[in-house]
N, C-alpha and C. Protein backbone atom coordinates (compact mmCIF):
# COMPACT_ATOMS: atom_id res chain seq x y z
N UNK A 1 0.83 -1.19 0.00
CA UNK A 1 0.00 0.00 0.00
C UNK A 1 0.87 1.25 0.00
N UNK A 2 1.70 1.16 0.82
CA UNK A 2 3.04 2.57 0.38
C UNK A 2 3.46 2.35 -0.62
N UNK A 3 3.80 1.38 -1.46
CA UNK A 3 3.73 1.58 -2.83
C UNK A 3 3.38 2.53 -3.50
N UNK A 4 1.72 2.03 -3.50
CA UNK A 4 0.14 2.97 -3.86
C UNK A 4 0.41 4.48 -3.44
N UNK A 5 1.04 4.95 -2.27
CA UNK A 5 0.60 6.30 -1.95
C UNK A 5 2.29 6.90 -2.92
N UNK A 6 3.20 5.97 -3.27
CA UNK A 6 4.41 6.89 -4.08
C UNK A 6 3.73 7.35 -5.27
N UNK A 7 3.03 6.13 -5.65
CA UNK A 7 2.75 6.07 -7.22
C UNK A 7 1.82 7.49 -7.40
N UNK A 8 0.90 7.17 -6.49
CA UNK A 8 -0.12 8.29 -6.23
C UNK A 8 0.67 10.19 -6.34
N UNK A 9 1.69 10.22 -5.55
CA UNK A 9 2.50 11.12 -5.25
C UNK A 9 3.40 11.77 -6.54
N UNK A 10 4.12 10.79 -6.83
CA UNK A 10 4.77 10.67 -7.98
C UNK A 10 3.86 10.97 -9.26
N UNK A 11 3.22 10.20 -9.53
CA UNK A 11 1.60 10.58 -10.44
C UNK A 11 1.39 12.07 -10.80
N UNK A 12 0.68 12.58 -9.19
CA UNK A 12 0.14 13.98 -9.47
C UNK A 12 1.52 14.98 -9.51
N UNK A 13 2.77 14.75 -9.11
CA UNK A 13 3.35 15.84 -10.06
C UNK A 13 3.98 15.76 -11.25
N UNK A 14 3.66 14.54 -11.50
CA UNK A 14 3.85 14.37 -13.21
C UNK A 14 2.53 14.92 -13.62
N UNK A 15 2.04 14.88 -13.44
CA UNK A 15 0.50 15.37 -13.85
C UNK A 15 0.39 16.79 -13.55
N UNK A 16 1.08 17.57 -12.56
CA UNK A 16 1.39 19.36 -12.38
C UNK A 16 2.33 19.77 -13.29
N UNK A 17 3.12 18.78 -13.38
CA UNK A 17 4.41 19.58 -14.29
C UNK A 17 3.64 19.46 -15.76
N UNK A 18 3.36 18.32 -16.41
CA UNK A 18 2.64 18.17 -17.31
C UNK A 18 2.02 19.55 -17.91
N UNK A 19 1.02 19.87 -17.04
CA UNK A 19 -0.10 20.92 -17.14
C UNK A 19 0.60 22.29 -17.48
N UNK A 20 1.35 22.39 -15.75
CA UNK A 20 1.73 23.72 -15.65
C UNK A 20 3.31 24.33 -16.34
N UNK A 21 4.12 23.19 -16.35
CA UNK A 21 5.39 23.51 -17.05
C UNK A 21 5.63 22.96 -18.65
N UNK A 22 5.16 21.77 -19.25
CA UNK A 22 5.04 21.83 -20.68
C UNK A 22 3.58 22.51 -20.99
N UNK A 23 2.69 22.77 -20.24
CA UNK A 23 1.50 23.62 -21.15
C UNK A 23 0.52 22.31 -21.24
N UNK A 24 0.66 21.25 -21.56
CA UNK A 24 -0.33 20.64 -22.00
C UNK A 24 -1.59 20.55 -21.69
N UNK A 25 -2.55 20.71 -22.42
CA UNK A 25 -3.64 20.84 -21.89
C UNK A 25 -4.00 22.08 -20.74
N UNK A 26 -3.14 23.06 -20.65
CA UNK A 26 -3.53 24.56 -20.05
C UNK A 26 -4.71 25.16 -20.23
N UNK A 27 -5.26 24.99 -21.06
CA UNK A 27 -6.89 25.95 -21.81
C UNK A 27 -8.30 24.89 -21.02
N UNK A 28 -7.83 23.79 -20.51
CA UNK A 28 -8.90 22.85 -20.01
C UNK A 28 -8.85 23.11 -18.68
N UNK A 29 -10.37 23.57 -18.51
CA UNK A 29 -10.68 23.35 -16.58
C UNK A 29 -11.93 22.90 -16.70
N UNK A 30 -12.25 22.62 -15.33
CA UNK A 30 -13.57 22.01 -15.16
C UNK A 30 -14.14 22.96 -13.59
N UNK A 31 -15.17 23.87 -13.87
CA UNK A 31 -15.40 24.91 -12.60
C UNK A 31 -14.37 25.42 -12.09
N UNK A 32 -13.63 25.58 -12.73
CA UNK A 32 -12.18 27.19 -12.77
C UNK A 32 -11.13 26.41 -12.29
N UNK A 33 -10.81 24.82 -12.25
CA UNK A 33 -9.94 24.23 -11.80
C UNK A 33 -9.46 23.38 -13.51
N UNK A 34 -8.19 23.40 -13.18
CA UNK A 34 -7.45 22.87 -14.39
C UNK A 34 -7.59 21.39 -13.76
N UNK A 35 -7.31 21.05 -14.97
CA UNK A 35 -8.04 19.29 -15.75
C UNK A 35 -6.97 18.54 -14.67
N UNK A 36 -5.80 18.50 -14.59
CA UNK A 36 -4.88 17.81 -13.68
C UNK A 36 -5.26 17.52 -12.44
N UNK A 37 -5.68 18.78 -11.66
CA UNK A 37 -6.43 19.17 -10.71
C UNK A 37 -7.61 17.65 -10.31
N UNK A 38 -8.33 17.70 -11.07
CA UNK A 38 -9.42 16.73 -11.14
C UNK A 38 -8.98 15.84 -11.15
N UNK A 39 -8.05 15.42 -12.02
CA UNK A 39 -7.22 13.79 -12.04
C UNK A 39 -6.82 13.71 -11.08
N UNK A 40 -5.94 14.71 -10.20
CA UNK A 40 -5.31 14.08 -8.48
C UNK A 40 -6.72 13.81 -8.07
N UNK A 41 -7.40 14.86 -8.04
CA UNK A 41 -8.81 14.18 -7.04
C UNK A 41 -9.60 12.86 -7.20
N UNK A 42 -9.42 12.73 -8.54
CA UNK A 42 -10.28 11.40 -8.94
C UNK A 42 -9.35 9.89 -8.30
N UNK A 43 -7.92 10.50 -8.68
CA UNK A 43 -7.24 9.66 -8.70
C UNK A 43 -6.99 9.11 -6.63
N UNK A 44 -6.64 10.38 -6.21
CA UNK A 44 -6.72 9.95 -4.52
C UNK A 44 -8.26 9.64 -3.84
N UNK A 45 -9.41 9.55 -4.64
CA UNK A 45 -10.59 9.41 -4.14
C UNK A 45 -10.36 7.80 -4.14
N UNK A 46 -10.05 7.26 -5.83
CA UNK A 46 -9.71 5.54 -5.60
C UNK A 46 -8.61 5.32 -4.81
N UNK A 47 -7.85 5.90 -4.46
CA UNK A 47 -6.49 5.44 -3.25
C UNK A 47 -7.18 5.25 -2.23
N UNK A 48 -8.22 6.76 -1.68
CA UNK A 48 -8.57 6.69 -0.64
C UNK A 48 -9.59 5.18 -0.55
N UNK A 49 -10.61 4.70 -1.41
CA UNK A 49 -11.35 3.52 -1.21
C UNK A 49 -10.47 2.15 -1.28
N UNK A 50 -9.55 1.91 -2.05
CA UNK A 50 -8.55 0.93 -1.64
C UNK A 50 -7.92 1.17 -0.17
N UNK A 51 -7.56 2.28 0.21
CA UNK A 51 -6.90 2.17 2.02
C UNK A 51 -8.27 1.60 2.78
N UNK A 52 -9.26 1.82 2.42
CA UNK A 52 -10.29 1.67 3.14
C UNK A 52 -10.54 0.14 2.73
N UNK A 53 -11.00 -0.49 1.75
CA UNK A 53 -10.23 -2.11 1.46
C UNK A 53 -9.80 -2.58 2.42
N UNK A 54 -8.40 -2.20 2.34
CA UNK A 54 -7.24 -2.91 2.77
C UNK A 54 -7.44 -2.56 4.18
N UNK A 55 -7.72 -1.45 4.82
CA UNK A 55 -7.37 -1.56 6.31
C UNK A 55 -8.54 -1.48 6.93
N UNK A 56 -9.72 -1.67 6.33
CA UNK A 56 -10.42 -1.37 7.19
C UNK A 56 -11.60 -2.73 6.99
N UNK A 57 -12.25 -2.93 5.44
CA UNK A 57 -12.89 -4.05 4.73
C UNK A 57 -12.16 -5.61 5.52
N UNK A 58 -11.11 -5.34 4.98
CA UNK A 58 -10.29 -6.71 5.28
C UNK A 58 -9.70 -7.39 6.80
N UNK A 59 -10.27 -6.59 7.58
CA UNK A 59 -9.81 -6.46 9.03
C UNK A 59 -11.05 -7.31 9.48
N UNK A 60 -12.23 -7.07 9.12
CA UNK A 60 -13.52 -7.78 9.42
C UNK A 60 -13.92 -9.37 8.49
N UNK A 61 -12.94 -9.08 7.19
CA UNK A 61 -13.53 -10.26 5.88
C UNK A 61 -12.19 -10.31 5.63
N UNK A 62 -11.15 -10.49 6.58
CA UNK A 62 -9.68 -11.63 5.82
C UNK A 62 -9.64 -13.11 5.82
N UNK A 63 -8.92 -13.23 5.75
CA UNK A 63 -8.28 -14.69 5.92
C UNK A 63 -9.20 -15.42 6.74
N UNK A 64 -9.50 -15.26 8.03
CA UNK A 64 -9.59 -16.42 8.82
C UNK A 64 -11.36 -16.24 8.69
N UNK A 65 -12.22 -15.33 8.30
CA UNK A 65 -13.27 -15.17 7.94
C UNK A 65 -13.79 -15.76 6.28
N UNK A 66 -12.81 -15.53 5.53
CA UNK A 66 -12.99 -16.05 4.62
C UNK A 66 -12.63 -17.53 5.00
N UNK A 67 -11.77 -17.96 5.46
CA UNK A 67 -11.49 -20.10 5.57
C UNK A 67 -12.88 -20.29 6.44
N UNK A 68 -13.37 -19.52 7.07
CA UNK A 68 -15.13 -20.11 8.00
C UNK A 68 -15.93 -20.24 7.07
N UNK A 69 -16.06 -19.01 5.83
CA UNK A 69 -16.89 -19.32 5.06
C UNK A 69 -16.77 -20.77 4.23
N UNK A 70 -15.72 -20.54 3.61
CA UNK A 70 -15.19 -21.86 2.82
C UNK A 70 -15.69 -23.22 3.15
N UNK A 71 -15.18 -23.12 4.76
CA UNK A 71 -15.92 -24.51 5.58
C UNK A 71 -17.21 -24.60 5.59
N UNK A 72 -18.24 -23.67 6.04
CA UNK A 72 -19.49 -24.38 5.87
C UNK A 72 -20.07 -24.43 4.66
N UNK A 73 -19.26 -23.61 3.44
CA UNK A 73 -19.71 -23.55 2.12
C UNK A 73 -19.40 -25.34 1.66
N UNK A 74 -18.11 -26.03 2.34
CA UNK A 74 -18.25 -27.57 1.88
C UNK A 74 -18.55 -28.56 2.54
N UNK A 75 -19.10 -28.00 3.83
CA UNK A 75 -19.95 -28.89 4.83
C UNK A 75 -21.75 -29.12 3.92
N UNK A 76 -22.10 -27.83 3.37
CA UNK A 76 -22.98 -27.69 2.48
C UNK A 76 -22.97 -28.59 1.23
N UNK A 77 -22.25 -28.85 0.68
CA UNK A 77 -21.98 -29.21 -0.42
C UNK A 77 -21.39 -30.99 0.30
N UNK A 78 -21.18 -30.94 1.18
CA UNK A 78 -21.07 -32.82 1.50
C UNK A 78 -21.93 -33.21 1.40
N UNK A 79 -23.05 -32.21 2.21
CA UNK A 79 -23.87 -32.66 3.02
C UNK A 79 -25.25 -33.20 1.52
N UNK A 80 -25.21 -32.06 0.51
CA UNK A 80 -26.08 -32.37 -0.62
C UNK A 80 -25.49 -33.66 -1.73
N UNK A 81 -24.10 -33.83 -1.43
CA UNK A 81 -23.67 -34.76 -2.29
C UNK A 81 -24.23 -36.43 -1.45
N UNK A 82 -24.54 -36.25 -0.23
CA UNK A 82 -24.87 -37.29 0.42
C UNK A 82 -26.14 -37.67 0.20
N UNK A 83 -26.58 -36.96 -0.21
CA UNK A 83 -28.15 -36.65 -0.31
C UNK A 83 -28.65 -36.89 -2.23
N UNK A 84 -27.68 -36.88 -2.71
CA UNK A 84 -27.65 -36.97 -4.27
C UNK A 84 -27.20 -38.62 -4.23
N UNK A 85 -26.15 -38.61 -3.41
CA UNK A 85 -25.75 -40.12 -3.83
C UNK A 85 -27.10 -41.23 -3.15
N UNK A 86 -27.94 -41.04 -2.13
CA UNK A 86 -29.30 -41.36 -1.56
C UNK A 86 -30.27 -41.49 -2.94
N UNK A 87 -30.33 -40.63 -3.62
CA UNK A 87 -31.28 -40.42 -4.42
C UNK A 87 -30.99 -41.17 -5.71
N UNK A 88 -29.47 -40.97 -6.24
CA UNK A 88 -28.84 -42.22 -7.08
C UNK A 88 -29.20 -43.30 -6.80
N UNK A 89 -28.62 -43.62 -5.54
CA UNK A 89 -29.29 -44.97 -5.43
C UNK A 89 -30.84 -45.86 -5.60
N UNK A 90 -31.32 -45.24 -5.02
CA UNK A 90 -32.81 -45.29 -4.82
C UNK A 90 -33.21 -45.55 -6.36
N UNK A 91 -32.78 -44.35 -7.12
CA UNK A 91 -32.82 -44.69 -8.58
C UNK A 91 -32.59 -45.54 -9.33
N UNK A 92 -31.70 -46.38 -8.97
CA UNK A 92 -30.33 -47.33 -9.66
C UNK A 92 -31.15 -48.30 -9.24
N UNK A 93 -31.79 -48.36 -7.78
CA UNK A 93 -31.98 -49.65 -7.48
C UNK A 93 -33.61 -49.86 -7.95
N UNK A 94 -34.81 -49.14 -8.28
CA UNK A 94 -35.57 -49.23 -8.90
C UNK A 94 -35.82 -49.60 -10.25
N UNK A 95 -34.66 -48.69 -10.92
CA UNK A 95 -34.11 -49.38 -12.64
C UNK A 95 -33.62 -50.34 -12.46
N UNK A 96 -33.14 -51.09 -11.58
CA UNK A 96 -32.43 -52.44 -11.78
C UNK A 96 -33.85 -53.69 -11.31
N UNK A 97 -34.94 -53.10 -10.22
CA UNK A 97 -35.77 -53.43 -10.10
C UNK A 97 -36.95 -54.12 -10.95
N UNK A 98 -37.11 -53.01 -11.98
CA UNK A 98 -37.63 -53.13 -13.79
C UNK A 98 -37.13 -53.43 -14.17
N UNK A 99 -36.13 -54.03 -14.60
CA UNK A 99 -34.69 -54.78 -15.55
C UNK A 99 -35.69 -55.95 -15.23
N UNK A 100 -35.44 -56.23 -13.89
CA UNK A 100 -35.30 -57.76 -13.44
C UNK A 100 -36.67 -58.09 -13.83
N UNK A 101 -37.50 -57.32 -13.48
CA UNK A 101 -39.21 -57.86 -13.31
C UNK A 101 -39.56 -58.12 -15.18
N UNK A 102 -38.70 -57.08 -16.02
CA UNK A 102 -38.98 -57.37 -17.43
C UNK A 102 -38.37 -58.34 -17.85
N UNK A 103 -37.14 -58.99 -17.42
CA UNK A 103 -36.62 -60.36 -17.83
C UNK A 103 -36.97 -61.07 -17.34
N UNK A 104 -37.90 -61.41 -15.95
CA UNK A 104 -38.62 -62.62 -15.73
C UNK A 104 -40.00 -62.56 -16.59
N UNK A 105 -40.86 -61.49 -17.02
CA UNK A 105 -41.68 -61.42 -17.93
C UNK A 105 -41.44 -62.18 -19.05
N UNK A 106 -40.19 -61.81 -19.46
CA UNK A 106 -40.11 -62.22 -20.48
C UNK A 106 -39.61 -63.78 -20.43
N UNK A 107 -38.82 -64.37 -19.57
CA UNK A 107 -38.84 -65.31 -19.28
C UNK A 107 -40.33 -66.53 -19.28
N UNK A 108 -41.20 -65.79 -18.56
CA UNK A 108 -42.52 -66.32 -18.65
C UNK A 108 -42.87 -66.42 -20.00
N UNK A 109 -42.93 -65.78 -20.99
CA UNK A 109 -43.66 -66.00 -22.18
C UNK A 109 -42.75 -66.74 -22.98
């Protein structure tokens, strides 16, 4: 995340010098503020919601909140595969049920 705040740093005075010392884009403002201007703001508004992410989101939903979820997400998922393989069966053993009853039918005739 200090990374994030150089890049950020580094960024907006490439983005001042830009403006104010080669000219570029000088004639552009937006409500009497030059265009650069807006880009730091836009740009530290997403810094500011990533710090908030990272230190504040992830403090409540890290790691050890996310592995709880995980677990009952495949306690869930045992628990329906147990319940599928019940129902396979049941199935399997009814079709094998009609197998049999149509080859003694047919046996009879």
């Amino acid at each position: 995340m200090v990374s994030h705040l150089i890049y950020f740093i580094v960024g907006s005075i490439i983005l001042a010098v830009i403006s104010l010392v080669l000219g570029i884009g000088k004639d552009i403002s937006f409500l009497g503020y030059n265009w650069f201007v807006w880009a730091i703001v836009i740009w530290g508004f997403m810094f500011l919601t990533h710090v908030f992410n990272v230190l504040i989101k992830n403090r409540f939903m890290g790691k050890e909140w996310e592995n709880r979820q995980l677990e009952k997400l495949k306690t869930l998922q045992e628990k329906r595969i147990l319940e599928l393989e019940k129902v396979a069966e049941v199935e399997v053993t009814k079709h094998l049920d009609a197998e049999k009853k149509n080859l003694e039918t047919e046996e009879e005739l």
